[in-house]
N, C-alpha and C. Protein backbone atom coordinates (compact mmCIF):
# COMPACT_ATOMS: atom_id res chain seq x y z
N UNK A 1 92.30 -54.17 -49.68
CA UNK A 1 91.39 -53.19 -50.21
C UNK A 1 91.48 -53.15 -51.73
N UNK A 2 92.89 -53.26 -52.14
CA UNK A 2 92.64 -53.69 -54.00
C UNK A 2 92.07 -54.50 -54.24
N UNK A 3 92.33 -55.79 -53.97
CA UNK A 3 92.07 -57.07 -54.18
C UNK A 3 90.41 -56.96 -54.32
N UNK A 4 89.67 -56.24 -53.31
CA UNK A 4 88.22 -55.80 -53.03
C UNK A 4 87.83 -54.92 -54.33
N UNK A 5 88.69 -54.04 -54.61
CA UNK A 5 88.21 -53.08 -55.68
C UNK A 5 88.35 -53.78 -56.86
N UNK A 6 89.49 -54.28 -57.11
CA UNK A 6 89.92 -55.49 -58.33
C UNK A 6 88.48 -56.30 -58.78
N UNK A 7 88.26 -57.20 -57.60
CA UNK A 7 86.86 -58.42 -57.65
C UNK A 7 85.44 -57.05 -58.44
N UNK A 8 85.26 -56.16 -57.31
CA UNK A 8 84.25 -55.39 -57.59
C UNK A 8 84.13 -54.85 -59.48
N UNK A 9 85.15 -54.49 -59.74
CA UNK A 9 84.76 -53.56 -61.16
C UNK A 9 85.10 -55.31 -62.31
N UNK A 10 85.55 -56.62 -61.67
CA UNK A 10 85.53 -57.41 -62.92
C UNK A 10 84.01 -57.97 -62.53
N UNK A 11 83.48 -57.95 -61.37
CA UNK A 11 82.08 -58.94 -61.63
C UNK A 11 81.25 -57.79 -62.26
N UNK A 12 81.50 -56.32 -62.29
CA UNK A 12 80.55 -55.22 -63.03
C UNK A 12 80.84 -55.52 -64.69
N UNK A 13 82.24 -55.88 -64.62
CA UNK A 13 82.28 -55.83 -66.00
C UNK A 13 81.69 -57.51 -66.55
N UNK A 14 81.74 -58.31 -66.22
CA UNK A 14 81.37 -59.53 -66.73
C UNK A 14 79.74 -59.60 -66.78
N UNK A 15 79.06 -58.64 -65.34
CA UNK A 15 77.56 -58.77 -65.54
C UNK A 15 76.87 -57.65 -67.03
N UNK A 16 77.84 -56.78 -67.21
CA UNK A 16 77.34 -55.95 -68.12
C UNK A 16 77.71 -56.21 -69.52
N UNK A 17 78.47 -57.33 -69.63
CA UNK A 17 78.65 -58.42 -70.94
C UNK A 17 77.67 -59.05 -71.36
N UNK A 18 76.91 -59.32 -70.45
CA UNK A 18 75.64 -59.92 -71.26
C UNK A 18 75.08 -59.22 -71.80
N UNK A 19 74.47 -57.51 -71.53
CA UNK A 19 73.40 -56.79 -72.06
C UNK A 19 73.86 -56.62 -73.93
N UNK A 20 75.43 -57.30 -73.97
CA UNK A 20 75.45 -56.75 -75.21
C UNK A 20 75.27 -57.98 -76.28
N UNK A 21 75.19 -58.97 -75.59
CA UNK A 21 74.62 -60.33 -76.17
C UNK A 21 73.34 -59.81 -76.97
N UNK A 22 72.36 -59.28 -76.66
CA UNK A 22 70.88 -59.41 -77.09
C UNK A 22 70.92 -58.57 -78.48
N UNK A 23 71.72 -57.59 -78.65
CA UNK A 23 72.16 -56.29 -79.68
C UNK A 23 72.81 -57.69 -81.03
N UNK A 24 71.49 -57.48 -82.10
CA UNK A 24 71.96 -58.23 -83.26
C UNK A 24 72.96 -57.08 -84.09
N UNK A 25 73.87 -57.33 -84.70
CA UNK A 25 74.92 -56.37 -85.49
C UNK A 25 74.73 -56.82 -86.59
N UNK A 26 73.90 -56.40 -87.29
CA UNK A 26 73.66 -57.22 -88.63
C UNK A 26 74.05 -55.98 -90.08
N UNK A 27 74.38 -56.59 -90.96
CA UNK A 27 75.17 -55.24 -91.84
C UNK A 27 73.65 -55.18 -93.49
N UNK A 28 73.02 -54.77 -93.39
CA UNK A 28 72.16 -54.01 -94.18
C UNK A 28 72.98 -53.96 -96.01
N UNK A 29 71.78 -54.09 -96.65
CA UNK A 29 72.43 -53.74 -97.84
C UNK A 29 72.24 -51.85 -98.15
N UNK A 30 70.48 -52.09 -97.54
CA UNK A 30 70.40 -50.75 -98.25
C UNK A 30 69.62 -49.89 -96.83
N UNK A 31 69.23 -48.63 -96.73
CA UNK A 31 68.41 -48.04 -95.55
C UNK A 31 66.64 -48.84 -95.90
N UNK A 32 66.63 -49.00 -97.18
CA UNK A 32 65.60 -49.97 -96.61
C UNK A 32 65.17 -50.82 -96.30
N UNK A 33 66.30 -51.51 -97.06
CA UNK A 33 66.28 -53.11 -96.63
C UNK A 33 66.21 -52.77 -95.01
N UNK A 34 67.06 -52.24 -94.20
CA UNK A 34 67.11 -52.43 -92.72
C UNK A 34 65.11 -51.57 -92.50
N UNK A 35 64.73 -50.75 -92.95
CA UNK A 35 63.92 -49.99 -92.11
C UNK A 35 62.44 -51.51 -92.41
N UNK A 36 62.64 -52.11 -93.41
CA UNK A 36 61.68 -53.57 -93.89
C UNK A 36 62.34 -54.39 -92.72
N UNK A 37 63.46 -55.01 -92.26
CA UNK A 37 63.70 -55.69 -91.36
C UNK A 37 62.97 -55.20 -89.93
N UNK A 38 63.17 -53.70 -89.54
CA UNK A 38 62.51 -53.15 -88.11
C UNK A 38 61.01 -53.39 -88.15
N UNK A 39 60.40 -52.98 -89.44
CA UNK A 39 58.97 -53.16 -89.98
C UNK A 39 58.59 -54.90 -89.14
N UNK A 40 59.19 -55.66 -89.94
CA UNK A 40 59.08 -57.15 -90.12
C UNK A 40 58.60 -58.08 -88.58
N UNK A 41 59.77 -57.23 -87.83
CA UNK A 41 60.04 -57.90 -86.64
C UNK A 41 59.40 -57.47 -85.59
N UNK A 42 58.90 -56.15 -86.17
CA UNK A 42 57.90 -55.14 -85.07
C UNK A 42 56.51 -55.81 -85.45
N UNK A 43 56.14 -56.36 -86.79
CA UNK A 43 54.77 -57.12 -87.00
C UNK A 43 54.18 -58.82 -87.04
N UNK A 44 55.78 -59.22 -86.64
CA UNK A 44 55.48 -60.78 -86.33
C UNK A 44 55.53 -61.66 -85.11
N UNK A 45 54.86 -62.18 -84.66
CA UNK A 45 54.79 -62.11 -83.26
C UNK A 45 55.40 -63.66 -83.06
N UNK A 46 56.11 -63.71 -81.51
CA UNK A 46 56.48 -64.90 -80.95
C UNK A 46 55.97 -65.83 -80.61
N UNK A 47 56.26 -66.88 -81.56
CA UNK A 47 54.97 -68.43 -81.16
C UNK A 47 55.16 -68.67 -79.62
N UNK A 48 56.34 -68.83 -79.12
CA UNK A 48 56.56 -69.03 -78.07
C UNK A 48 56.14 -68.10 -76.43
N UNK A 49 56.72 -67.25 -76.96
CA UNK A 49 55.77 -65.73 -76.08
C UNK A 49 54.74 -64.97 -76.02
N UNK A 50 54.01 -65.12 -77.28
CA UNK A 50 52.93 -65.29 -78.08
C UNK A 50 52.32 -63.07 -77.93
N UNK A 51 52.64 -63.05 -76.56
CA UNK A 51 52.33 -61.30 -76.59
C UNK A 51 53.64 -60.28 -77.17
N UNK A 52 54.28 -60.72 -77.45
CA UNK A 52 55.74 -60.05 -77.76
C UNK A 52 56.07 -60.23 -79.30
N UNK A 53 56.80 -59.15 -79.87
CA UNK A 53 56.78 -59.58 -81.22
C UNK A 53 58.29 -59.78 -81.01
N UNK A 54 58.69 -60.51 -81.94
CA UNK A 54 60.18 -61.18 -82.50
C UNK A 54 61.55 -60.33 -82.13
N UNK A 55 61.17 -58.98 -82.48
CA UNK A 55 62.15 -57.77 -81.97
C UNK A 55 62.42 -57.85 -80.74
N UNK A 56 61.27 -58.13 -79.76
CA UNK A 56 61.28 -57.88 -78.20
C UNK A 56 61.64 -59.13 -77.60
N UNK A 57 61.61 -60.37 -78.20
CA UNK A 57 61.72 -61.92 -77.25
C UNK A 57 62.92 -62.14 -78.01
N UNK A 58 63.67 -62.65 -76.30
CA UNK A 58 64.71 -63.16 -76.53
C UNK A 58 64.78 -64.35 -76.33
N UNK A 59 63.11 -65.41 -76.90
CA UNK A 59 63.11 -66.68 -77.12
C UNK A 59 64.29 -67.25 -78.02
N UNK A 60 64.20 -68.61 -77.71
CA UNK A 60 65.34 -69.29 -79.15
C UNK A 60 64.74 -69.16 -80.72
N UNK A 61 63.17 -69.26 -80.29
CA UNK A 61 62.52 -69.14 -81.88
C UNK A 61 62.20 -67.83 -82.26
N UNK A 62 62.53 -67.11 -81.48
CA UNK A 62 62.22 -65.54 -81.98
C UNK A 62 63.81 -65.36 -82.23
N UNK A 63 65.19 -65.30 -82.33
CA UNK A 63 65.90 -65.39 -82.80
C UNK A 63 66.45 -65.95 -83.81
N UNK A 64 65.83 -67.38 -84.29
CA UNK A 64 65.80 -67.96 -85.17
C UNK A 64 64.96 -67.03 -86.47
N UNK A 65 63.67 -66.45 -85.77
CA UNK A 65 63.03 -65.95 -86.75
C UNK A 65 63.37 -64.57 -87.21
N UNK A 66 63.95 -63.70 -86.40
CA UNK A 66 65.36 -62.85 -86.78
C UNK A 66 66.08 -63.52 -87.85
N UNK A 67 66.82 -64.10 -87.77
CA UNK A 67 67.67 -64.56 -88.44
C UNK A 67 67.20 -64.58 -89.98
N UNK A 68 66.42 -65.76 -89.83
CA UNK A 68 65.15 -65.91 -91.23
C UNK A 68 64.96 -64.87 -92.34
N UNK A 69 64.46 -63.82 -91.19
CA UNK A 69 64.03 -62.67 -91.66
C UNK A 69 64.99 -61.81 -92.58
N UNK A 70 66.19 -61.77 -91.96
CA UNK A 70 67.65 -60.91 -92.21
C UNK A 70 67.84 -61.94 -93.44
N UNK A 71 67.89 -63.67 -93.57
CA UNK A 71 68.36 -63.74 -94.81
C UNK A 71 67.34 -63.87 -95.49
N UNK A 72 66.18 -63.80 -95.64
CA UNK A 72 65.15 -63.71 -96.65
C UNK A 72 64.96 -62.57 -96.84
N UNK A 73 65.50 -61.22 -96.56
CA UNK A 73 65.76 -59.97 -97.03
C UNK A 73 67.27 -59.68 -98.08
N UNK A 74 68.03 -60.53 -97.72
CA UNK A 74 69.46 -60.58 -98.01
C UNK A 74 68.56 -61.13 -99.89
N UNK A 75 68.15 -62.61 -99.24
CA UNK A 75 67.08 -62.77 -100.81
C UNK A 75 67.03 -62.13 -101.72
N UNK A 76 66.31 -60.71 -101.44
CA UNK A 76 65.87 -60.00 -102.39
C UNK A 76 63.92 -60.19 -102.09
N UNK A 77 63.75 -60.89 -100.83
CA UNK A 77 62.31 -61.05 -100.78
C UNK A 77 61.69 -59.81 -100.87
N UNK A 78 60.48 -59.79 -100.84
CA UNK A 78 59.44 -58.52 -100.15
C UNK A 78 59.04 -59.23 -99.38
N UNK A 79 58.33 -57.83 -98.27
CA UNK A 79 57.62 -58.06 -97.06
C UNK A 79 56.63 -59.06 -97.41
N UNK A 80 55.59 -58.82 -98.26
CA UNK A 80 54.65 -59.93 -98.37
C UNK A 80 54.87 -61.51 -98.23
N UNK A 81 55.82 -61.43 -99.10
CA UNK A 81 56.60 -63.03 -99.47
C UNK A 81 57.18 -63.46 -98.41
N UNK A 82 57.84 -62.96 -97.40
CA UNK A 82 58.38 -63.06 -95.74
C UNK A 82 57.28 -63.41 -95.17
N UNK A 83 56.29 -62.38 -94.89
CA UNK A 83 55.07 -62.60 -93.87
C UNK A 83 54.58 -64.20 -94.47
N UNK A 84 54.49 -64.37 -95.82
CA UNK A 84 53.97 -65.48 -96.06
C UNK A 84 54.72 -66.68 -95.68
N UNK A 85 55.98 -66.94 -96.49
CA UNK A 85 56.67 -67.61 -95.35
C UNK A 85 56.54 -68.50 -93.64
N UNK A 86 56.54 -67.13 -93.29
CA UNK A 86 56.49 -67.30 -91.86
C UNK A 86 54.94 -67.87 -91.40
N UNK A 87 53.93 -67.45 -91.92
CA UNK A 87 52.63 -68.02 -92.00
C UNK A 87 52.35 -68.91 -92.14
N UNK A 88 53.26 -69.52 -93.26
CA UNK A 88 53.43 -71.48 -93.51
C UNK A 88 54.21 -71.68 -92.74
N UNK A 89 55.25 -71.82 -91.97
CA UNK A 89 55.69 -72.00 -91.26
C UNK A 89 55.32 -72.31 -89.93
N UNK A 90 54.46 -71.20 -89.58
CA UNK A 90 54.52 -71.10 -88.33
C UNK A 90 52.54 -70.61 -87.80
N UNK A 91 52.22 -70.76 -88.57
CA UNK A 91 50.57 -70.44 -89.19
C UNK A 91 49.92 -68.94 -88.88
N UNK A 92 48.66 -69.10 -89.00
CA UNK A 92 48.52 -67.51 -88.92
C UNK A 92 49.16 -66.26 -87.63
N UNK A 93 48.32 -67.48 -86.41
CA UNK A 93 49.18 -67.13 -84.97
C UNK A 93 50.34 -65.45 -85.12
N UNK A 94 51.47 -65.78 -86.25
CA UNK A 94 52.29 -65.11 -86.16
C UNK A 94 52.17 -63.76 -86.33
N UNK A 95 51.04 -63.64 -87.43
CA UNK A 95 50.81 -62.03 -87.20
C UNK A 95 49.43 -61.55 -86.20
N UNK A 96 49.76 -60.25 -86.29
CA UNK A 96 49.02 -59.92 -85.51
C UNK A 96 47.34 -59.62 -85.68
N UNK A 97 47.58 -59.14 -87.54
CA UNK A 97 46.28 -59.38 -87.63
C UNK A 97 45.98 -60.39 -88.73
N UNK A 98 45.22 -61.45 -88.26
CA UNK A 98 45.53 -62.84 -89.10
C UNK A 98 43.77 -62.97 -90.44
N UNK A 99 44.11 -63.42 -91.37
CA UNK A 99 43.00 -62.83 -92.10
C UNK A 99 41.44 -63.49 -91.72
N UNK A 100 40.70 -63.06 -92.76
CA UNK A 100 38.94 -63.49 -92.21
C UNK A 100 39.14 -65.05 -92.73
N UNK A 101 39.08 -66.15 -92.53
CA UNK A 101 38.78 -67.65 -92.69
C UNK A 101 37.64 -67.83 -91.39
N UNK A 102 37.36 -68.87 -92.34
CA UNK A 102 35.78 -69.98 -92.02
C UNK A 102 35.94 -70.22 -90.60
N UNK A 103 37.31 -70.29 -89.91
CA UNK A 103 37.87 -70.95 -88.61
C UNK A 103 37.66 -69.36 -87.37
N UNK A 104 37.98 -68.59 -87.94
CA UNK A 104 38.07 -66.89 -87.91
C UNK A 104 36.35 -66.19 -87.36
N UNK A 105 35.83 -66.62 -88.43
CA UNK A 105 34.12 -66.32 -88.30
C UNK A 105 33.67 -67.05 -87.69
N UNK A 106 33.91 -68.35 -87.55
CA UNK A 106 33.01 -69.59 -86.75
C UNK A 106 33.65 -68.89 -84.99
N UNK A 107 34.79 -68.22 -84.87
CA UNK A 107 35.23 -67.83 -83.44
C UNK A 107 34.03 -66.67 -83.13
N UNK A 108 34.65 -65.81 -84.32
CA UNK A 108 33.34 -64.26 -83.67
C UNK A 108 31.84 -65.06 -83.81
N UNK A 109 30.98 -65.57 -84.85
CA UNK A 109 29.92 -66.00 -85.10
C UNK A 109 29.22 -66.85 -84.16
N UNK A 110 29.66 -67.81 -83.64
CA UNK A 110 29.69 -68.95 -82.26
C UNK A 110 29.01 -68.16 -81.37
N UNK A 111 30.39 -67.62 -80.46
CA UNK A 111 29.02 -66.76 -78.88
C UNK A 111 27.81 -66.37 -79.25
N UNK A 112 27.82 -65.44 -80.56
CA UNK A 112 26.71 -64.39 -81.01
C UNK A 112 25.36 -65.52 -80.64
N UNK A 113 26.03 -66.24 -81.81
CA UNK A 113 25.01 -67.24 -82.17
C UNK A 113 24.30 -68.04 -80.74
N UNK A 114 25.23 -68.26 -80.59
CA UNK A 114 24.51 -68.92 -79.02
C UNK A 114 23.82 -68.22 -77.85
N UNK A 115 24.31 -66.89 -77.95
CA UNK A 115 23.46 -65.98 -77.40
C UNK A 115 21.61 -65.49 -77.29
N UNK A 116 21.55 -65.21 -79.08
CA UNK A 116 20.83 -65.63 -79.58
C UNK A 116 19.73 -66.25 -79.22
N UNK A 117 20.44 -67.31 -79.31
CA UNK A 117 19.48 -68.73 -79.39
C UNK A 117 18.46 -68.76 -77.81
N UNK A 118 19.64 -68.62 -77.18
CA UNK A 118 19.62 -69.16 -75.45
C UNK A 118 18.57 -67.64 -75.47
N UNK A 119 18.54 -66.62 -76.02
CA UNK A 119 16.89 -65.72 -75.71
C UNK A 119 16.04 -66.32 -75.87
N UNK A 120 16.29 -66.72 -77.54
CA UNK A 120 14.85 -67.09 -78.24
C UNK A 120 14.73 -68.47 -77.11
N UNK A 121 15.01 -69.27 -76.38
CA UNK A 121 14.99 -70.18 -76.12
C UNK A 121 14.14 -70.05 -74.48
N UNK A 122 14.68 -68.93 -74.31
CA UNK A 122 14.00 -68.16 -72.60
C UNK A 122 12.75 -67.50 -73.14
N UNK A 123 12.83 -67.05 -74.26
CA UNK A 123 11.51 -65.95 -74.49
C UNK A 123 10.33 -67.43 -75.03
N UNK A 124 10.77 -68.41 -75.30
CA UNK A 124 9.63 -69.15 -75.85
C UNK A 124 9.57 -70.65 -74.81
N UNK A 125 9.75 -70.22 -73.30
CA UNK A 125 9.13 -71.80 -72.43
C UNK A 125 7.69 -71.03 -72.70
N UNK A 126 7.22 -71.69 -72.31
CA UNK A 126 5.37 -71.87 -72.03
C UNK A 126 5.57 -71.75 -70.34
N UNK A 127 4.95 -70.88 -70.16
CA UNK A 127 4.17 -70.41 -68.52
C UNK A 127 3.35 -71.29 -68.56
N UNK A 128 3.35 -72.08 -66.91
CA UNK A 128 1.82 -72.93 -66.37
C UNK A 128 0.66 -72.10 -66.82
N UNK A 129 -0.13 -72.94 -67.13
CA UNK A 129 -1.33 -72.17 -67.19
C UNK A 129 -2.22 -71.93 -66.32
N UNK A 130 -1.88 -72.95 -65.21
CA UNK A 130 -2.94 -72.79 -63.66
C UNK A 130 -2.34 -72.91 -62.69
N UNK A 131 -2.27 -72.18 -61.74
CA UNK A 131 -1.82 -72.61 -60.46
C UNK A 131 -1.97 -74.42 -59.98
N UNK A 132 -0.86 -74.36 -59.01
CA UNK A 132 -1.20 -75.58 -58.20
C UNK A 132 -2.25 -76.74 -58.51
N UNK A 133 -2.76 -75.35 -57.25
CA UNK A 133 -4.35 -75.92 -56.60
C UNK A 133 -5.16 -75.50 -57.46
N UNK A 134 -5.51 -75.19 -58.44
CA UNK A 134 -6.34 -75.39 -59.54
C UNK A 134 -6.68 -76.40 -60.30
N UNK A 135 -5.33 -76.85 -60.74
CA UNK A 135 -5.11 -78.32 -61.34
C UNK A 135 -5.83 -79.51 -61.53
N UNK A 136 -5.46 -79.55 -59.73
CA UNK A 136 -6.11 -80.77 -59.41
C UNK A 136 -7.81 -81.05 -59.48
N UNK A 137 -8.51 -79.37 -59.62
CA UNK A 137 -10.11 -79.25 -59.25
C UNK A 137 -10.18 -79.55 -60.78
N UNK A 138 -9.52 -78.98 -62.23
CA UNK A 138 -9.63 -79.66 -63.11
C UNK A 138 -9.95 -81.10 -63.89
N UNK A 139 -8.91 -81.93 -63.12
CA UNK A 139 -8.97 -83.33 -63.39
C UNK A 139 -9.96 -83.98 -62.98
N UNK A 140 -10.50 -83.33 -61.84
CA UNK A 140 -11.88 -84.47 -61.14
C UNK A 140 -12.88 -84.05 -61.93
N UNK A 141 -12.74 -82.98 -62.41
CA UNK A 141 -14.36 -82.43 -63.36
C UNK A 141 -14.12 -82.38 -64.26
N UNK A 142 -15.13 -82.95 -65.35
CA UNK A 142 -15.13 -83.02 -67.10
C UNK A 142 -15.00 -82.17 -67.62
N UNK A 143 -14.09 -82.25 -68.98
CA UNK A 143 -13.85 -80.58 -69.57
C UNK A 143 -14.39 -81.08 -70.48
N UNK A 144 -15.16 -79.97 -71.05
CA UNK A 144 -16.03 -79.86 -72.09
C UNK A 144 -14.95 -79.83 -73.89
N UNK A 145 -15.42 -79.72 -74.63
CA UNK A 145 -14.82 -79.51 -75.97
C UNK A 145 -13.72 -77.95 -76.21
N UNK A 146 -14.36 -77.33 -75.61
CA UNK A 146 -13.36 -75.91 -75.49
C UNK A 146 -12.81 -75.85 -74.47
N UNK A 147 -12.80 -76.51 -73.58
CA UNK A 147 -11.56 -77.11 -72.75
C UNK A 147 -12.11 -75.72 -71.22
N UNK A 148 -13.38 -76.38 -71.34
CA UNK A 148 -14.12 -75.57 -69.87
C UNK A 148 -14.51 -76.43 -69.11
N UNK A 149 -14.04 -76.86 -67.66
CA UNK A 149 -15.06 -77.58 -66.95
C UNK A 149 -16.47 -77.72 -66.77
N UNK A 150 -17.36 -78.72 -66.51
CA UNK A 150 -18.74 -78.10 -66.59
C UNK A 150 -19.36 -77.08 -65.64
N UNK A 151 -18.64 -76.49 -64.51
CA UNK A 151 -18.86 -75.41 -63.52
C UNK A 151 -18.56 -74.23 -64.81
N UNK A 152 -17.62 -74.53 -65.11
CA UNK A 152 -17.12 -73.31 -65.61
C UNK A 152 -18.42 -72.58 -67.10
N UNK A 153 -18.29 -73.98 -67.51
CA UNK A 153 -19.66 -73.81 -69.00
C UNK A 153 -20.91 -73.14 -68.38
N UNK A 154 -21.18 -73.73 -66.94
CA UNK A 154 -22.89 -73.18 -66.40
C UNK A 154 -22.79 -71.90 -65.94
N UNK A 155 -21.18 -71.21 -65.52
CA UNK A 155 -21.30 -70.07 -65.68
C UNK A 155 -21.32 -68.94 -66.54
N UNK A 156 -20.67 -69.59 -67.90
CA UNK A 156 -20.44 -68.93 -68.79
C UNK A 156 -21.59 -68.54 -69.14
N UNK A 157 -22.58 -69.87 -69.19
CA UNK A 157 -23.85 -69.42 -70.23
C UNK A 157 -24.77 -68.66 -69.01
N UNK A 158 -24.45 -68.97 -67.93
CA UNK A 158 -25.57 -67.68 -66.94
C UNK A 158 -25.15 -65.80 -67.33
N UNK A 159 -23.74 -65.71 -67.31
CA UNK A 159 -23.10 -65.08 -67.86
C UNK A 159 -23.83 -64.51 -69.31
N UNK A 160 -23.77 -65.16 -70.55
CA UNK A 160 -24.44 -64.90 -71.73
C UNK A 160 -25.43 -64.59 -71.64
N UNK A 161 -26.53 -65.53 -71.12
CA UNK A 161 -27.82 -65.34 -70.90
C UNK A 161 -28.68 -63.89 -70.03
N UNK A 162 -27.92 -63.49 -69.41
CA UNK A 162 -28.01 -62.18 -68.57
C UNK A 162 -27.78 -60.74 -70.10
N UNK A 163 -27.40 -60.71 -70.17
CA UNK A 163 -27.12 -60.23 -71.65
C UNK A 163 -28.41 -59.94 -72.12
């Protein structure tokens, strides 16, 4: 029954060794330097996990980019100069809101545009102009210059002529 209790509280203690793996202990110069590090890592997101920002993934490259971060603060960087960094690095992707470029507008601009188009493109076929069986009574009989069969001309002008 020891031996049982013994096994029990070391596999509790060895599984609850890991949770303290993920906890970075990193020593700050100043309260802001650390509150720019929480900032940093809360606004750059994981290439790898891509919905998670850097703080939250416990990818290899979101640790790496921890790291980065902590000594390009150690630097003396600013936030700007970091975000930029990491931008060349790792391209816009990383933040969350990535700026207006040509690549940027051609994404939103595209559907619109094609949307668009594909109306103007439905609103302007040409409707038949005759049924079927009309058609064909066309072709056997001569159309005149205004584009009337000659049935159609001898009615027109009985038509006028009544007038």
């Amino acid at each position: 029954m020891k031996l049982l209790k013994t096994l029990l509280i070391s596999t509790a203690l060895l599984a609850s060794a890991g949770s303290f793996a993920a906890i970075d202990a990193l020593q700050f110069q100043s309260p802001q330097q650390e509150d720019d590090y929480h900032t940093l890592t809360q606004e750059l997101r994981c290439p790898q996990c891509q919905n998670n920002n850097i703080a939250d993934s416990n990818a290899t490259i979101a640790v790496d980019m921890r790291a980065k971060v902590f000594e390009l603060l150690n630097e003396g960087k600013k936030k700007d100069e970091i975000i930029d960094y990491m931008v060349q690095r790792y391209g816009h992707f990383v933040t969350y809101n990535p700026p207006l470029t040509p690549a940027t507008i051609l994404l939103w601009a595209l559907p619109l545009c094609l949307v668009i188009f594909g109306g103007i493109f439905i609103l302007r076929r040409k409707p038949k102009l005759m049924p079927e069986h009309n058609q064909s009574a066309v072709k056997n009989s001569q159309v005149s210059e205004n584009g009337l069969s000659a049935e159609d001309e001898k009615r027109l002008q009985a038509l006028l002529n009544k007038k």
